[in-house]
Structures are given as structure tokens and as C-alpha cells.
C-alpha atoms as a PDB file:
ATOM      1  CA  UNK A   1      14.466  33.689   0.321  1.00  0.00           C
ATOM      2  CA  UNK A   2      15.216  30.302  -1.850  1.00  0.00           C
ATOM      3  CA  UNK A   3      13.384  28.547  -3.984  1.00  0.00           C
ATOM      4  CA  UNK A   4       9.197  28.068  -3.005  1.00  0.00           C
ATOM      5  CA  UNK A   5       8.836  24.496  -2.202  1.00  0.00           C
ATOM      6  CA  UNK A   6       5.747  22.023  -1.772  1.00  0.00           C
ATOM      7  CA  UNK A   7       5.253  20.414   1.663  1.00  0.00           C
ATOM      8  CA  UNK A   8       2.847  18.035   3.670  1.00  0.00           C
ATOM      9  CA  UNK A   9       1.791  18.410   6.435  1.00  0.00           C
ATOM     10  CA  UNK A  10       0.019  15.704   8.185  1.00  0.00           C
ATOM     11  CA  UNK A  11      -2.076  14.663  11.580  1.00  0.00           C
ATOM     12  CA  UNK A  12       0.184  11.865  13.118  1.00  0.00           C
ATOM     13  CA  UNK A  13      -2.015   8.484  13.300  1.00  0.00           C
ATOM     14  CA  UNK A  14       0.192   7.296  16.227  1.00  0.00           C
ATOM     15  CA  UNK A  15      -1.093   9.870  19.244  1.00  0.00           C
ATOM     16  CA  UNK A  16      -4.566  10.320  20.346  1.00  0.00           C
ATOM     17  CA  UNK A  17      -6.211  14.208  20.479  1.00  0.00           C
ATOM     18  CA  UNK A  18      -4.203  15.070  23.991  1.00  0.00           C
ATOM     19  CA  UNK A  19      -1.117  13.821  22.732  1.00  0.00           C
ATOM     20  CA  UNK A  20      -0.550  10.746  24.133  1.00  0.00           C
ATOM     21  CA  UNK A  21       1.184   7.853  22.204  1.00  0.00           C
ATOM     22  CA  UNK A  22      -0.365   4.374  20.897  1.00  0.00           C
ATOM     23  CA  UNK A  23       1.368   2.062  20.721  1.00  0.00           C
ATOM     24  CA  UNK A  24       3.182   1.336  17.678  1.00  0.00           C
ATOM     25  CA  UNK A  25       4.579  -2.035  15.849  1.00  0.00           C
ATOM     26  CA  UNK A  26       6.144  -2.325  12.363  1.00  0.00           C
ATOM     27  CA  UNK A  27       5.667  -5.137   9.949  1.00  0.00           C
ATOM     28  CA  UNK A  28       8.900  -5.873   9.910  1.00  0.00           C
ATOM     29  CA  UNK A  29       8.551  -6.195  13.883  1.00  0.00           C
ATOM     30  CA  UNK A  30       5.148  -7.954  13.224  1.00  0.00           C
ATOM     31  CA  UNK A  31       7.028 -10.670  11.012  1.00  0.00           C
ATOM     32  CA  UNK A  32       9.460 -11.507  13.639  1.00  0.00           C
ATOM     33  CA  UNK A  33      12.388 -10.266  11.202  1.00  0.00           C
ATOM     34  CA  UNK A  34      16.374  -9.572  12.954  1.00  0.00           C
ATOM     35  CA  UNK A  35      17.676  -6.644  12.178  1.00  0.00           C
ATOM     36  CA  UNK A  36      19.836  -7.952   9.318  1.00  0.00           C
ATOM     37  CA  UNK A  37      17.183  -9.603   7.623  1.00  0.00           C
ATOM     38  CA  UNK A  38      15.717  -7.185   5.215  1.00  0.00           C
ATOM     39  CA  UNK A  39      12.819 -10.014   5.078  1.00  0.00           C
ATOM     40  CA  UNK A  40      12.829 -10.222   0.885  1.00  0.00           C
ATOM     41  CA  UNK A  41      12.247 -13.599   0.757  1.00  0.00           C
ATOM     42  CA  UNK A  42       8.652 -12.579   2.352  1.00  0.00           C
ATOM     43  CA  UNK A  43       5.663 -11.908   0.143  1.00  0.00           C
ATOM     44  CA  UNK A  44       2.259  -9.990   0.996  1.00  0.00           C
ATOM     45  CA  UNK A  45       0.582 -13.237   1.360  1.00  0.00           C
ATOM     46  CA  UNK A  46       3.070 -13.932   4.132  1.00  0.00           C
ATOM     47  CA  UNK A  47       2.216 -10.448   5.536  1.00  0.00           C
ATOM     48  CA  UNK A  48      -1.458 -11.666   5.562  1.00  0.00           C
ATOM     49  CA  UNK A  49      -0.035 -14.455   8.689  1.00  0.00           C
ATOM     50  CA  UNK A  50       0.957 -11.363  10.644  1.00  0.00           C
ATOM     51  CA  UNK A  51      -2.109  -9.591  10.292  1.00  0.00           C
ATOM     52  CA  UNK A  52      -4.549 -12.844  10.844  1.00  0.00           C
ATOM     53  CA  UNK A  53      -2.027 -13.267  14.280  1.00  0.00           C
ATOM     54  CA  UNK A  54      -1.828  -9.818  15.385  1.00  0.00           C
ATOM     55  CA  UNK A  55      -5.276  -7.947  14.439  1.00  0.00           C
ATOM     56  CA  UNK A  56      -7.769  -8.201  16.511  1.00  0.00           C
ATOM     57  CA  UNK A  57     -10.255  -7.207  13.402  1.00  0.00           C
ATOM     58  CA  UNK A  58      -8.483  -9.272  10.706  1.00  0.00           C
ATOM     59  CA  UNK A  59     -11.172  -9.741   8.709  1.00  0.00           C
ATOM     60  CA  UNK A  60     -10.993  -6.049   8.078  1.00  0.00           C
ATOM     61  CA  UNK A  61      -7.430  -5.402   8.022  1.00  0.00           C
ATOM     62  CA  UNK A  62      -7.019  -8.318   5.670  1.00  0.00           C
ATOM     63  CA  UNK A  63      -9.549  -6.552   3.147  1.00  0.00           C
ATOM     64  CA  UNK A  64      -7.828  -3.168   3.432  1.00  0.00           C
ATOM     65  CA  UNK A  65      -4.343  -4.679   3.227  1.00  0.00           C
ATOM     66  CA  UNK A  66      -5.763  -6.205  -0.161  1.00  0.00           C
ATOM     67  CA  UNK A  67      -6.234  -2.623  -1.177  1.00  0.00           C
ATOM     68  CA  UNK A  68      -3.217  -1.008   0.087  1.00  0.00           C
ATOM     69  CA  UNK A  69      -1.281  -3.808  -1.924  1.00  0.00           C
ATOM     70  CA  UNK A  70      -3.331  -3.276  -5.189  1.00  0.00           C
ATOM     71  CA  UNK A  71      -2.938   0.522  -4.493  1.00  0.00           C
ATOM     72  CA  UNK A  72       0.978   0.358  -4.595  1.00  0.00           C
ATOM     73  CA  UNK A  73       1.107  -1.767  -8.006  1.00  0.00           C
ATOM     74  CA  UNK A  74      -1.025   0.532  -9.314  1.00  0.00           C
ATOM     75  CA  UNK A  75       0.603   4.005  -8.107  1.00  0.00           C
ATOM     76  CA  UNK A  76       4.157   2.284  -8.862  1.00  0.00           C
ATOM     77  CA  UNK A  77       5.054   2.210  -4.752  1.00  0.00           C
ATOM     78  CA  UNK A  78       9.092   1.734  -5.384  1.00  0.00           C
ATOM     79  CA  UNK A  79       9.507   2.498  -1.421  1.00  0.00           C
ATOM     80  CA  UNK A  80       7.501  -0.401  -0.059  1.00  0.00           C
ATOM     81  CA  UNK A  81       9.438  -2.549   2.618  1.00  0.00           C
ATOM     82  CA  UNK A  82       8.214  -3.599   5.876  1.00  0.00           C
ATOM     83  CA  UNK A  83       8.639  -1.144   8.246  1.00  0.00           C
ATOM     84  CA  UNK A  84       6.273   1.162   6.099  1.00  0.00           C
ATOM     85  CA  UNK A  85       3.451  -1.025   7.414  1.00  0.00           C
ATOM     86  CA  UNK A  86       2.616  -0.852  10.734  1.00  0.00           C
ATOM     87  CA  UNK A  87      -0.024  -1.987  13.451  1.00  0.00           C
ATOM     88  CA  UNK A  88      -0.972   0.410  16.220  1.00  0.00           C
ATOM     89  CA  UNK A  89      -2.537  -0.684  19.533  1.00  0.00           C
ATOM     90  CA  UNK A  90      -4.663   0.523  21.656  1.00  0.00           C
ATOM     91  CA  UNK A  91      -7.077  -0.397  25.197  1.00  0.00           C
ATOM     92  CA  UNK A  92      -8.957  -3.038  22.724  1.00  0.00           C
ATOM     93  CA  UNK A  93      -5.649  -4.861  21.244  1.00  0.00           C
ATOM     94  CA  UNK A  94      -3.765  -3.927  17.749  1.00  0.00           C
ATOM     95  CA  UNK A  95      -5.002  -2.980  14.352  1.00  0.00           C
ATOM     96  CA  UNK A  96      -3.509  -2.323  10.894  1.00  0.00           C
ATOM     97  CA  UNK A  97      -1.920   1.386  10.890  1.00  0.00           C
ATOM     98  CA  UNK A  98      -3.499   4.028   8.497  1.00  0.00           C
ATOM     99  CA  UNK A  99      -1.709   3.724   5.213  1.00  0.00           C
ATOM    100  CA  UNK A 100       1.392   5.987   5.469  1.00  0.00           C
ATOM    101  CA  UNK A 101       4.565   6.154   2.978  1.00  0.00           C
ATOM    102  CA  UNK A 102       3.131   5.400  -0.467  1.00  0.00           C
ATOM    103  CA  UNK A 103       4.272   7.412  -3.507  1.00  0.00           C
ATOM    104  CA  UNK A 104       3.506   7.350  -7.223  1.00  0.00           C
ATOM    105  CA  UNK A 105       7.668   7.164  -8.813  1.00  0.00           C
ATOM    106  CA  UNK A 106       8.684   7.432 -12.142  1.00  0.00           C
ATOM    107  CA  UNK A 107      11.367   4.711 -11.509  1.00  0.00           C
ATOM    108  CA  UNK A 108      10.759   1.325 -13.106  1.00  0.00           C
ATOM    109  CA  UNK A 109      12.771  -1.700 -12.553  1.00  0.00           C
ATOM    110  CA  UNK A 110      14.993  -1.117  -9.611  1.00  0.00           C
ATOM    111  CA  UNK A 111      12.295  -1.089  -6.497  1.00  0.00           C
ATOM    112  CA  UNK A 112      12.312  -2.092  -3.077  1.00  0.00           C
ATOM    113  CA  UNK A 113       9.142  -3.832  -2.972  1.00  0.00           C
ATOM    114  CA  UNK A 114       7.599  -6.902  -1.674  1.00  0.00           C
ATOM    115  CA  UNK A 115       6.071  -9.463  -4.005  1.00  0.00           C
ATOM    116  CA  UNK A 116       2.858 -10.020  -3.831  1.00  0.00           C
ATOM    117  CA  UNK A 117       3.174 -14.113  -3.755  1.00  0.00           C
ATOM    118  CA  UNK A 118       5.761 -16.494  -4.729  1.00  0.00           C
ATOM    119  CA  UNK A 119       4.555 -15.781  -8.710  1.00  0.00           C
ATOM    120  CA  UNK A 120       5.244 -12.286  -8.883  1.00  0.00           C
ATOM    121  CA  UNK A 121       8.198 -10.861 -10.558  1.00  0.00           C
ATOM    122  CA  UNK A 122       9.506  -7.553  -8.606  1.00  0.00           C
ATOM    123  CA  UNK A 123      10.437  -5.925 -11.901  1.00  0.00           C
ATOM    124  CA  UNK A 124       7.204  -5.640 -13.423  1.00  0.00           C
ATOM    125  CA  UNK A 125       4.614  -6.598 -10.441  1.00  0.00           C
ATOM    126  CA  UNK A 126       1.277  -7.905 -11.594  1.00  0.00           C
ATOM    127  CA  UNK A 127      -2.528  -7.160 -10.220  1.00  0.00           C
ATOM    128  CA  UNK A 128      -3.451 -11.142 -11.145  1.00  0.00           C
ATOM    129  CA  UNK A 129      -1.407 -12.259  -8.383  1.00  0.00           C
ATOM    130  CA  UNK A 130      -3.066  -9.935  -6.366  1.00  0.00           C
ATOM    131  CA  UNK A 131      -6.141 -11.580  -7.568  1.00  0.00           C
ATOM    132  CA  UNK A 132      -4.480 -15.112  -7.160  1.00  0.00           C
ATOM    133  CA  UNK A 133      -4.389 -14.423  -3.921  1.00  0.00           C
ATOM    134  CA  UNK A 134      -7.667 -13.392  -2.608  1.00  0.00           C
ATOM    135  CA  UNK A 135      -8.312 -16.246  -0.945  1.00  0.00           C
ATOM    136  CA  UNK A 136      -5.459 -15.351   1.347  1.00  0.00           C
ATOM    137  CA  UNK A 137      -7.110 -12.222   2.008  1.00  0.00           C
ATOM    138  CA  UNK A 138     -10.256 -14.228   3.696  1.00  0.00           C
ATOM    139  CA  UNK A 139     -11.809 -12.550  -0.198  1.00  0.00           C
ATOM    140  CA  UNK A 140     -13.959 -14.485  -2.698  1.00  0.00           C
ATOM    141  CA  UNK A 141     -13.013 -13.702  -6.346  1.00  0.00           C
ATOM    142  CA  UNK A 142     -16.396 -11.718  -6.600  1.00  0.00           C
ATOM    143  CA  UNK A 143     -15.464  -9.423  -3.101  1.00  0.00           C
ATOM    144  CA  UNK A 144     -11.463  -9.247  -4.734  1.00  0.00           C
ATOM    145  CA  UNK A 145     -12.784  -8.054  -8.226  1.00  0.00           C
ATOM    146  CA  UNK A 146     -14.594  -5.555  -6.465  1.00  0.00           C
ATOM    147  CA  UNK A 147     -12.028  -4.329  -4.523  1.00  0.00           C
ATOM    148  CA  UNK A 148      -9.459  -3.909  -7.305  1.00  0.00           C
ATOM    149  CA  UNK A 149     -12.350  -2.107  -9.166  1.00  0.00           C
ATOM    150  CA  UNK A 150     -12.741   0.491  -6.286  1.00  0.00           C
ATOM    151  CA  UNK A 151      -9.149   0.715  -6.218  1.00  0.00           C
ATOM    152  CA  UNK A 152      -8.421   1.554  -9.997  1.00  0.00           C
ATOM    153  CA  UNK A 153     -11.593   3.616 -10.250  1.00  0.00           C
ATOM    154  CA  UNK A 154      -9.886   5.739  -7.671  1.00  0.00           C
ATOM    155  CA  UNK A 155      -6.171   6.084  -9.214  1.00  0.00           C
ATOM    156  CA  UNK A 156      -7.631   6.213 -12.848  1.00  0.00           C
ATOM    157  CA  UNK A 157      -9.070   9.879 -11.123  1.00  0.00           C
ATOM    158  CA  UNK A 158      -5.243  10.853  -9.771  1.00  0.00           C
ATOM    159  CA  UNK A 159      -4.717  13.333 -12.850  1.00  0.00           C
ATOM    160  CA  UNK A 160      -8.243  15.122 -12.164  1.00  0.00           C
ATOM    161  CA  UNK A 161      -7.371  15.106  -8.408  1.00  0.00           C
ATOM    162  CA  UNK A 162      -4.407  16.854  -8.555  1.00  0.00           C
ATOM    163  CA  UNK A 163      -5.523  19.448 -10.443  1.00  0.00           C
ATOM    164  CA  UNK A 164      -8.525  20.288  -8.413  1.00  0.00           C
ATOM    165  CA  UNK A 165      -5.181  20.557  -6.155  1.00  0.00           C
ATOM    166  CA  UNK A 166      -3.546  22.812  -7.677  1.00  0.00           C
ATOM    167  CA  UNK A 167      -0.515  20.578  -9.491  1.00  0.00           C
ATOM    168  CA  UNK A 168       0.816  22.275 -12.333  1.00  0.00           C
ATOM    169  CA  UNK A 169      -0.200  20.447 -15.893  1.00  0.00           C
ATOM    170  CA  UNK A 170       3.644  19.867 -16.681  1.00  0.00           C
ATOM    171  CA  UNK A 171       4.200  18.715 -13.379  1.00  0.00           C
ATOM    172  CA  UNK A 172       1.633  16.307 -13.462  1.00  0.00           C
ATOM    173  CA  UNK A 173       2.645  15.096 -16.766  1.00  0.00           C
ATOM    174  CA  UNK A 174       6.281  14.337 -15.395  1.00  0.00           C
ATOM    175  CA  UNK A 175       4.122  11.543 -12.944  1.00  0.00           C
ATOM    176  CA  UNK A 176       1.961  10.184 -15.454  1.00  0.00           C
ATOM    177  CA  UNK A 177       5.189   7.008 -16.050  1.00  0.00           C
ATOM    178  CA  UNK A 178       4.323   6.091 -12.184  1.00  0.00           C
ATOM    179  CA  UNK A 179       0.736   5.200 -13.722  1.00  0.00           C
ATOM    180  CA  UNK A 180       0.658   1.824 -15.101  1.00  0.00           C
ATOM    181  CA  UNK A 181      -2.373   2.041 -18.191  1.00  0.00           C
ATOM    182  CA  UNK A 182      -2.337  -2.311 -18.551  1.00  0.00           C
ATOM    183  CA  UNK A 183      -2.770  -2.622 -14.874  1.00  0.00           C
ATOM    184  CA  UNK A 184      -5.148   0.243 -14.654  1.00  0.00           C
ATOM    185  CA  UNK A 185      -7.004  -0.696 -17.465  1.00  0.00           C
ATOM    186  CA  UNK A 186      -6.985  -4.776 -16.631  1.00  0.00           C
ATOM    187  CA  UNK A 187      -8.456  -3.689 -12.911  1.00  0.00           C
ATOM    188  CA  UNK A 188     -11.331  -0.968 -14.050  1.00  0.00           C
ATOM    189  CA  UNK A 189     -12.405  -4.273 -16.520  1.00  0.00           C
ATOM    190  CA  UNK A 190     -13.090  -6.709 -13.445  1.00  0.00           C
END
């Protein structure tokens, strides 16, 4: 017997309860990108085009994408490129995916991550762009504030949450780098 290890096990968000498949489109797909274009040039505002043409709901898929992106920043998301968004479609027309692929990493500086508008610097992303932005996001400032609140309310609880989980302490303290505390701290004051 090796060494124990940790694993996930998840419900698959692209088959209905007998099985059946929805159909399922990538951002990448969604952005109209070849498949040598790793679509960097391409910012989350961009992405907000894609959702506005393909959602049928993008008033709400444009508000949780909002999240999603502030989520990432906040978690340090190094592994966030285009085909780890997705749309899924189904009898009533397509719709932003559940969130899927998003983990907390103790790398800084070298990420492969999307900007989050032409400001943004990939090295050290920042949650006022995000902000910037809202407007993008079919969000008035006071609905964006909000939003980032919720957000960083949530993440500021990650350490309490994985206890309750069972995490070791040490283990947990090995993450605490992914956590940015000027980001976190700069979205709980909105």
C-alpha cells in the first residue's frame, strides 16, 4: 500500500441525472480563438462580449463571471486560460458553466492568467480593475462593491473552512502565500 493521498471527487455539471450529455462550449471556443492562438491578448472584459452574445441570461452570467474573476485574484488562480470557462447548453439555449478548475497556488509571478482589462499587469493582478470594470459587467459601482465584498468575506473564511474539513494546520499554513492580505483586505473595506 503507498502513500494515503487526498482526492476529489465530484458530480460532473455537463450530464443531466440519467446520464445524458449537455452540450458543452469552451471560452476559448466561445471567443472564436484557432487553435494556435492561446488568445493572451484577450482580457475578461473581452470575455464579457462572449457571454453578452452567447448567454441567453447574461445579465446573470455577467454578475457571476464578475465573481468568478474577483474569486481567482483573490485565491491566486495561476491556471486560468480559456478553456477553463465554459458555457453549457441545454433545450432553452446556453448558459455560463458552473465554476470548475480554480485553485489557491503558492506560485507568484509566472501565471497563465487572463487580465482583467487592458490596465492590469499579469504579475501582480489587481481587484480595482476588476472594479474599473463593472460597468462591463452590466454592474453599478454600488452592485460591484457588493459583490467583491461577498466575495472576500467568503475567501477571508478559507482557513476556518478547511479546518472544519479536516486540513492539517501545517498544511494549511503551506497555502496561506496563495492568499493575497492587500487584495483581501482592500475588497472586505468596499
Amino acid at each position: 500500500m503507498g502513500t494515503p493521498r487526498a482526492i476529489l471527487i465530484s458530480k460532473r455539471f455537463d450530464r443531466d441525472d440519467t446520464g445524458a450529455r449537455f452540450g458543452c462550449m469552451s471560452g476559448r471556443t466561445a471567443l472564436e480563438l484557432g487553435a494556435h492562438d492561446d488568445g493572451s491578448r484577450l482580457t475578461y472584459e473581452d470575455f464579457t462580449d462572449a457571454i453578452a452574445r452567447w448567454s441567453i441570461s447574461p445579465a446573470e452570467d455577467l454578475r457571476e463571471m464578475f465573481g468568478r474573476v474577483a474569486l481567482s485574484v483573490l485565491v491566486n488562480n495561476v491556471d486560468d486560460h480559456w478553456r477553463n470557462h465554459a458555457f453549457l447548453h441545454s433545450a432553452d439555449g446556453w448558459r455560463l458553466s458552473p465554476l470548475f478548475d480554480v485553485n489557491p497556488s503558492r506560485q507568484r509571478g509566472v501565471i497563465d492568467s487572463r487580465a482583467i482589462n487592458d490596465s492590469d499587469d499579469l504579475g501582480q493582478r489587481q481587484l480595482r480593475n476588476l472594479l474599473s470594470s463593472a460597468s462591463a459587467y452590466r454592474l453599478g459601482d454600488a452592485a460591484a462593491r457588493g459583490l467583491l465584498r461577498r466575495v472576500a468575506d467568503t475567501v477571508a473564511r478559507w482557513d476556518w473552512t478547511a479546518g472544519e474539513l479536516g486540513i492539517a494546520p501545517e498544511e494549511r499554513e503551506l497555502l496561506q502565500v496563495a492568499f493575497d492580505p492587500e487584495q483581501l483586505a482592500w475588497a472586505l473595506s468596499l
